[in-house]
PDB file of N, CA and C in Angstrom:
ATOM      1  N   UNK A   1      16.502  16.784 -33.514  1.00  0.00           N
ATOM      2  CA  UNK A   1      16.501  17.522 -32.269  1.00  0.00           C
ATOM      3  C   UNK A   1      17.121  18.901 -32.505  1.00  0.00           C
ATOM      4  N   UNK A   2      16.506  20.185 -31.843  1.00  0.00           N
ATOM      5  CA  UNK A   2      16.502  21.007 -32.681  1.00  0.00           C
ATOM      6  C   UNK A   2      17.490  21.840 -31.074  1.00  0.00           C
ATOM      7  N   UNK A   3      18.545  22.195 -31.637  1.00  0.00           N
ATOM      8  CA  UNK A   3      19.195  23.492 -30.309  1.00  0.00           C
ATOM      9  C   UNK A   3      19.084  24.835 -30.238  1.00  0.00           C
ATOM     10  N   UNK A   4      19.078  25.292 -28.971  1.00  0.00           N
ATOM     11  CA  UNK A   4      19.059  26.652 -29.115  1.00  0.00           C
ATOM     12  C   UNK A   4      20.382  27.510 -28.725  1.00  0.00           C
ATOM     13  N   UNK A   5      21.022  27.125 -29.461  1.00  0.00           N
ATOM     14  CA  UNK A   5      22.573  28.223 -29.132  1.00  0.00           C
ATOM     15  C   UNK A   5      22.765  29.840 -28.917  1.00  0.00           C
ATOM     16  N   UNK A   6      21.338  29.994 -29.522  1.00  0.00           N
ATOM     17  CA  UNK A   6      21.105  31.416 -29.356  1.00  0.00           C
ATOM     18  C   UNK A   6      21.741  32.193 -27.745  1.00  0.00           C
ATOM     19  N   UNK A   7      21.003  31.597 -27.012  1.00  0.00           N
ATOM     20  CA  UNK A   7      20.993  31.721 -25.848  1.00  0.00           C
ATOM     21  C   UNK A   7      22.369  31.380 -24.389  1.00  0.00           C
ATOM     22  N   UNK A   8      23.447  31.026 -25.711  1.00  0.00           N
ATOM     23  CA  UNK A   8      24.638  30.557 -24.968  1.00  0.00           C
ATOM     24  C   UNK A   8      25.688  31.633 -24.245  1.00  0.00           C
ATOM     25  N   UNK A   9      26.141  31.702 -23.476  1.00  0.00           N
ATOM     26  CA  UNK A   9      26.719  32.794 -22.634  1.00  0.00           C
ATOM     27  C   UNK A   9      27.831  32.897 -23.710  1.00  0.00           C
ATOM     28  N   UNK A  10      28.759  34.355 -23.905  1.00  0.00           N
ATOM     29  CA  UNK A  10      29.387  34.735 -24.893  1.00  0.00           C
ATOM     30  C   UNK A  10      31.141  35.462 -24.106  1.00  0.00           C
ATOM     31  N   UNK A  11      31.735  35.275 -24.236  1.00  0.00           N
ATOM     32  CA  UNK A  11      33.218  36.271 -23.684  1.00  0.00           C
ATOM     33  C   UNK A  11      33.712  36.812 -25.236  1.00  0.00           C
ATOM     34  N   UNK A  12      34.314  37.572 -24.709  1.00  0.00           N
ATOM     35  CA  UNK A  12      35.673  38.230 -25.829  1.00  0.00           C
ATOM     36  C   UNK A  12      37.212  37.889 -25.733  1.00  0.00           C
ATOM     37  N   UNK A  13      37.635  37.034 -26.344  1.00  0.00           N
ATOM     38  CA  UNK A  13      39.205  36.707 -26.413  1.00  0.00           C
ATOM     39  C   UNK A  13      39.794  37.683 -26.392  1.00  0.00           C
ATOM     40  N   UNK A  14      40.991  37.688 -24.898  1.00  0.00           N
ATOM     41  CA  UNK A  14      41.744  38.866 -25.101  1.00  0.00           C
ATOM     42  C   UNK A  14      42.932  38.932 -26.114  1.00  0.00           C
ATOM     43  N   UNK A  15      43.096  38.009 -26.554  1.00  0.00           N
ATOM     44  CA  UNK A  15      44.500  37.639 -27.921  1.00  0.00           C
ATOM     45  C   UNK A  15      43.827  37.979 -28.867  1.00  0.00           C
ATOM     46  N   UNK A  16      43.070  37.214 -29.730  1.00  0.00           N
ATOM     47  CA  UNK A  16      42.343  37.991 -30.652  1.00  0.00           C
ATOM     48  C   UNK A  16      41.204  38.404 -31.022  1.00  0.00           C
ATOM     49  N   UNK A  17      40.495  38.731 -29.675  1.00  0.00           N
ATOM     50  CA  UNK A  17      39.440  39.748 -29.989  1.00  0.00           C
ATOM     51  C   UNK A  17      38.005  39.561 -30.792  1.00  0.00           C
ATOM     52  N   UNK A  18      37.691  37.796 -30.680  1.00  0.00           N
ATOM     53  CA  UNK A  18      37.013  37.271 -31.268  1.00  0.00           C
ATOM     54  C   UNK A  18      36.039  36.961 -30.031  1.00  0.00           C
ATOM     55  N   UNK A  19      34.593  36.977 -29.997  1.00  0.00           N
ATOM     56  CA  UNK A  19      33.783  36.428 -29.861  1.00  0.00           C
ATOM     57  C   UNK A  19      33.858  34.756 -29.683  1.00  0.00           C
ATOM     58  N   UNK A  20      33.830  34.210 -28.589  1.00  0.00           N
ATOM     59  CA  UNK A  20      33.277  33.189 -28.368  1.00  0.00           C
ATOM     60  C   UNK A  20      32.015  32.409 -27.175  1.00  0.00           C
ATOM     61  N   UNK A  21      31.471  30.975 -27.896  1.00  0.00           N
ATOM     62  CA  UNK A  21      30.500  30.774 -26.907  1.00  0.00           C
ATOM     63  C   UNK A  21      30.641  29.148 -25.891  1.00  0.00           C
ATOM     64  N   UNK A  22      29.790  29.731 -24.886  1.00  0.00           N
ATOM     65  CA  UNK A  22      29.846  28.722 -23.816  1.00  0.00           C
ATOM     66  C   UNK A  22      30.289  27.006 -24.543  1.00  0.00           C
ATOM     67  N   UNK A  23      31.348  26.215 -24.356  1.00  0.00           N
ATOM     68  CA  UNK A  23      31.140  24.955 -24.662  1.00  0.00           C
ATOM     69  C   UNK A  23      30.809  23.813 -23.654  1.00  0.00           C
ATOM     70  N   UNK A  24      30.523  23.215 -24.225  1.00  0.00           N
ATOM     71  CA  UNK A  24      29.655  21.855 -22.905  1.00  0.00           C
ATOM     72  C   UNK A  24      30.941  21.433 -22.396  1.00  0.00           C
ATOM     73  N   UNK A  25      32.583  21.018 -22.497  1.00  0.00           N
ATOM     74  CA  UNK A  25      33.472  20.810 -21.847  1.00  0.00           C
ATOM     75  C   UNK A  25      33.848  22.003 -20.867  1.00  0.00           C
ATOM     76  N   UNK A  26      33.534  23.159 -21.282  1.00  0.00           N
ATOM     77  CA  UNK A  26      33.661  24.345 -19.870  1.00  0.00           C
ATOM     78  C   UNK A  26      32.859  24.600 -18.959  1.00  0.00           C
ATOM     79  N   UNK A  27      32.322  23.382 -18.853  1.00  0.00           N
ATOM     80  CA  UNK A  27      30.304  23.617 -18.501  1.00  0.00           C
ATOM     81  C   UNK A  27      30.581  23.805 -16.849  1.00  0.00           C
ATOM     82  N   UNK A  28      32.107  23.534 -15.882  1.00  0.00           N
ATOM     83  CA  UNK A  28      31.774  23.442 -14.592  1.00  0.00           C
ATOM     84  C   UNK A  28      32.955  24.563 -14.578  1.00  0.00           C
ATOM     85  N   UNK A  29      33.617  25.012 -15.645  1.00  0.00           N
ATOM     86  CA  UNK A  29      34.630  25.677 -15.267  1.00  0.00           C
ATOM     87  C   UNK A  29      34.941  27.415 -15.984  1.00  0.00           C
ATOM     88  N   UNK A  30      33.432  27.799 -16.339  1.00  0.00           N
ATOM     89  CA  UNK A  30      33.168  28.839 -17.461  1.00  0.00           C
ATOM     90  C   UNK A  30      33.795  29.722 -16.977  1.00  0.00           C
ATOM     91  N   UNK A  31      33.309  30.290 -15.462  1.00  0.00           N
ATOM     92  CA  UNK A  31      34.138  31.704 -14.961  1.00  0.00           C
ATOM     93  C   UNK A  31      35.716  31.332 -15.041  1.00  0.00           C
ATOM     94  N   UNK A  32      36.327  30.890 -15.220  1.00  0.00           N
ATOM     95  CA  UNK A  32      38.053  30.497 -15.399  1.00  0.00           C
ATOM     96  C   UNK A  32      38.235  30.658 -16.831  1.00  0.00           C
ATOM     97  N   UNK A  33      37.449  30.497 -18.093  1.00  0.00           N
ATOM     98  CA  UNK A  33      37.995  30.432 -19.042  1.00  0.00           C
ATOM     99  C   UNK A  33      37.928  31.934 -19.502  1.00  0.00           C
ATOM    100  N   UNK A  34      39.120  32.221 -20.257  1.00  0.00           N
ATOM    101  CA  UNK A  34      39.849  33.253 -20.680  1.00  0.00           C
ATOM    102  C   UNK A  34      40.036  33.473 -22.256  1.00  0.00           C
ATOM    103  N   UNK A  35      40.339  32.196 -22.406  1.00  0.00           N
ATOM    104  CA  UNK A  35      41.055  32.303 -23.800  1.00  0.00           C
ATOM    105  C   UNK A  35      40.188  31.069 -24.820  1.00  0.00           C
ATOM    106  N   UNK A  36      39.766  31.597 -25.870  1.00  0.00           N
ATOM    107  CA  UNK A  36      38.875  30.913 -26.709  1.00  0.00           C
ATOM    108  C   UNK A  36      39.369  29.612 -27.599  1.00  0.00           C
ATOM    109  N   UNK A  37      40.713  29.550 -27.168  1.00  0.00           N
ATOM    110  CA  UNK A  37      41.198  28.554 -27.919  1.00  0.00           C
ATOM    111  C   UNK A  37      42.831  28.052 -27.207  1.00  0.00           C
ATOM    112  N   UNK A  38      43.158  26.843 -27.255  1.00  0.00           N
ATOM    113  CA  UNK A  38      44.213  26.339 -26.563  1.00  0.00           C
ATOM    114  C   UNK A  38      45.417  27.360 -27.680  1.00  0.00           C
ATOM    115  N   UNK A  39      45.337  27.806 -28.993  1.00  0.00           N
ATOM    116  CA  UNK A  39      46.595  28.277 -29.480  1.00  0.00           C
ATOM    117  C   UNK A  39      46.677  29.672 -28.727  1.00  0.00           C
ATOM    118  N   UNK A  40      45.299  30.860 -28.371  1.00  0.00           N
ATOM    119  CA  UNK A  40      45.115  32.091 -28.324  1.00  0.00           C
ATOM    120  C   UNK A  40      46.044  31.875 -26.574  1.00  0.00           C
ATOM    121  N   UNK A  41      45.351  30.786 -25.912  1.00  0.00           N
ATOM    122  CA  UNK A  41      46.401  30.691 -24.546  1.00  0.00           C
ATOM    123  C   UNK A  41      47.900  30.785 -24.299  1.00  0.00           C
ATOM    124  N   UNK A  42      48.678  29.891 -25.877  1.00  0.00           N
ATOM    125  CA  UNK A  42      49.755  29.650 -25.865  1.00  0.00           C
ATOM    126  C   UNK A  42      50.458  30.783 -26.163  1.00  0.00           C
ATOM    127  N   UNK A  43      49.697  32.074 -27.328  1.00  0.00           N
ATOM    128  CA  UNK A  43      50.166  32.979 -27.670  1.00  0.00           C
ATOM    129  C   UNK A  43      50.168  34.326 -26.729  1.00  0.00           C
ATOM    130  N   UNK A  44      49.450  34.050 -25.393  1.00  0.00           N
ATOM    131  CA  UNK A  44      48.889  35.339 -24.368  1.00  0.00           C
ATOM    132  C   UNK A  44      50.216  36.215 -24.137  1.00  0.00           C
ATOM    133  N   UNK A  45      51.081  35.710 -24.083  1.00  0.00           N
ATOM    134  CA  UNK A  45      52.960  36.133 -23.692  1.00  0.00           C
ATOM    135  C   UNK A  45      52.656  36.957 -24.717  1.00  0.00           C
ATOM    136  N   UNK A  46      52.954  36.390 -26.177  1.00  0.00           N
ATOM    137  CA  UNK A  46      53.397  37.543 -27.481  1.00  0.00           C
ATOM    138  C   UNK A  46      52.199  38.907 -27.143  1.00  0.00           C
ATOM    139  N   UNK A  47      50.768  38.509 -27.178  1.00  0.00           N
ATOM    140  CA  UNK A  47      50.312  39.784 -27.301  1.00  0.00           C
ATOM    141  C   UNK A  47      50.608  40.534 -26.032  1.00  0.00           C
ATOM    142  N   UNK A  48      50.597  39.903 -24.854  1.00  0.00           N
ATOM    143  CA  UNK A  48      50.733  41.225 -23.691  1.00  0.00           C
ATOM    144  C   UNK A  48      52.315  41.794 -24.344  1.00  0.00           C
ATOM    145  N   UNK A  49      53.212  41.092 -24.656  1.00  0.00           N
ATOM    146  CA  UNK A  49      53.996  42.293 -25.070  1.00  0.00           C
ATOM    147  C   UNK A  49      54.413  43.412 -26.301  1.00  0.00           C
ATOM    148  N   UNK A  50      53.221  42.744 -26.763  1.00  0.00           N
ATOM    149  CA  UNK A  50      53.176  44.244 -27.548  1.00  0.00           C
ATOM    150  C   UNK A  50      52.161  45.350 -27.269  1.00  0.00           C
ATOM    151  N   UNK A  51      51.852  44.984 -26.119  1.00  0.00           N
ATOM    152  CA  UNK A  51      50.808  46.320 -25.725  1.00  0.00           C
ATOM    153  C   UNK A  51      51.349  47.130 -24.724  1.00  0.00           C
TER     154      UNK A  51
END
Protein backbone atom coordinates (compact mmCIF):
# COMPACT_ATOMS: atom_id res chain seq x y z
CA UNK A 1 0.00 0.00 0.00
CA UNK A 2 1.54 2.84 -1.37
CA UNK A 3 1.24 6.69 0.66
CA UNK A 4 1.22 9.91 -0.36
CA UNK A 5 2.99 12.14 2.23
CA UNK A 6 3.75 14.44 -0.32
CA UNK A 7 0.75 16.20 0.23
CA UNK A 8 0.86 16.48 4.15
CA UNK A 9 0.30 19.94 5.71
CA UNK A 10 3.86 21.31 6.91
CA UNK A 11 4.66 24.11 10.07
CA UNK A 12 8.05 25.49 11.10
CA UNK A 13 9.29 24.80 14.72
CA UNK A 14 9.75 27.87 16.51
CA UNK A 15 12.77 26.27 18.83
CA UNK A 16 14.52 24.85 16.16
CA UNK A 17 13.52 25.94 13.03
CA UNK A 18 12.95 22.64 11.47
CA UNK A 19 10.31 21.71 9.17
CA UNK A 20 7.74 19.43 10.24
CA UNK A 21 4.67 17.28 8.94
CA UNK A 22 1.05 16.68 9.78
CA UNK A 23 0.97 13.37 12.15
CA UNK A 24 -2.13 11.08 12.34
CA UNK A 25 -2.07 11.58 16.40
CA UNK A 26 -2.54 15.55 15.70
CA UNK A 27 -5.16 14.68 13.24
CA UNK A 28 -8.12 16.58 15.49
CA UNK A 29 -5.78 18.94 17.10
CA UNK A 30 -3.30 20.36 14.13
CA UNK A 31 -4.18 24.17 14.50
CA UNK A 32 -2.84 23.90 18.38
CA UNK A 33 0.30 22.26 17.56
CA UNK A 34 3.33 24.45 17.83
CA UNK A 35 6.16 22.57 18.59
CA UNK A 36 7.48 19.57 16.50
CA UNK A 37 8.55 17.58 19.20
CA UNK A 38 7.67 16.99 23.04
CA UNK A 39 11.71 18.00 23.83
CA UNK A 40 11.46 21.44 21.34
CA UNK A 41 8.14 22.18 23.85
CA UNK A 42 10.11 21.54 26.98
CA UNK A 43 12.96 23.74 25.72
CA UNK A 44 10.42 26.90 24.42
CA UNK A 45 11.52 28.89 27.96
CA UNK A 46 15.46 28.58 27.00
CA UNK A 47 14.98 29.83 23.43
CA UNK A 48 12.46 32.75 24.07
CA UNK A 49 15.16 33.89 26.32
CA UNK A 50 17.70 34.30 24.32
CA UNK A 51 15.98 36.30 21.81
Amino acid sequence: MAHKKANLPKKICPVCQRPFTWRKKWEKDWDNVVYCSERCRRSKAKSELSK
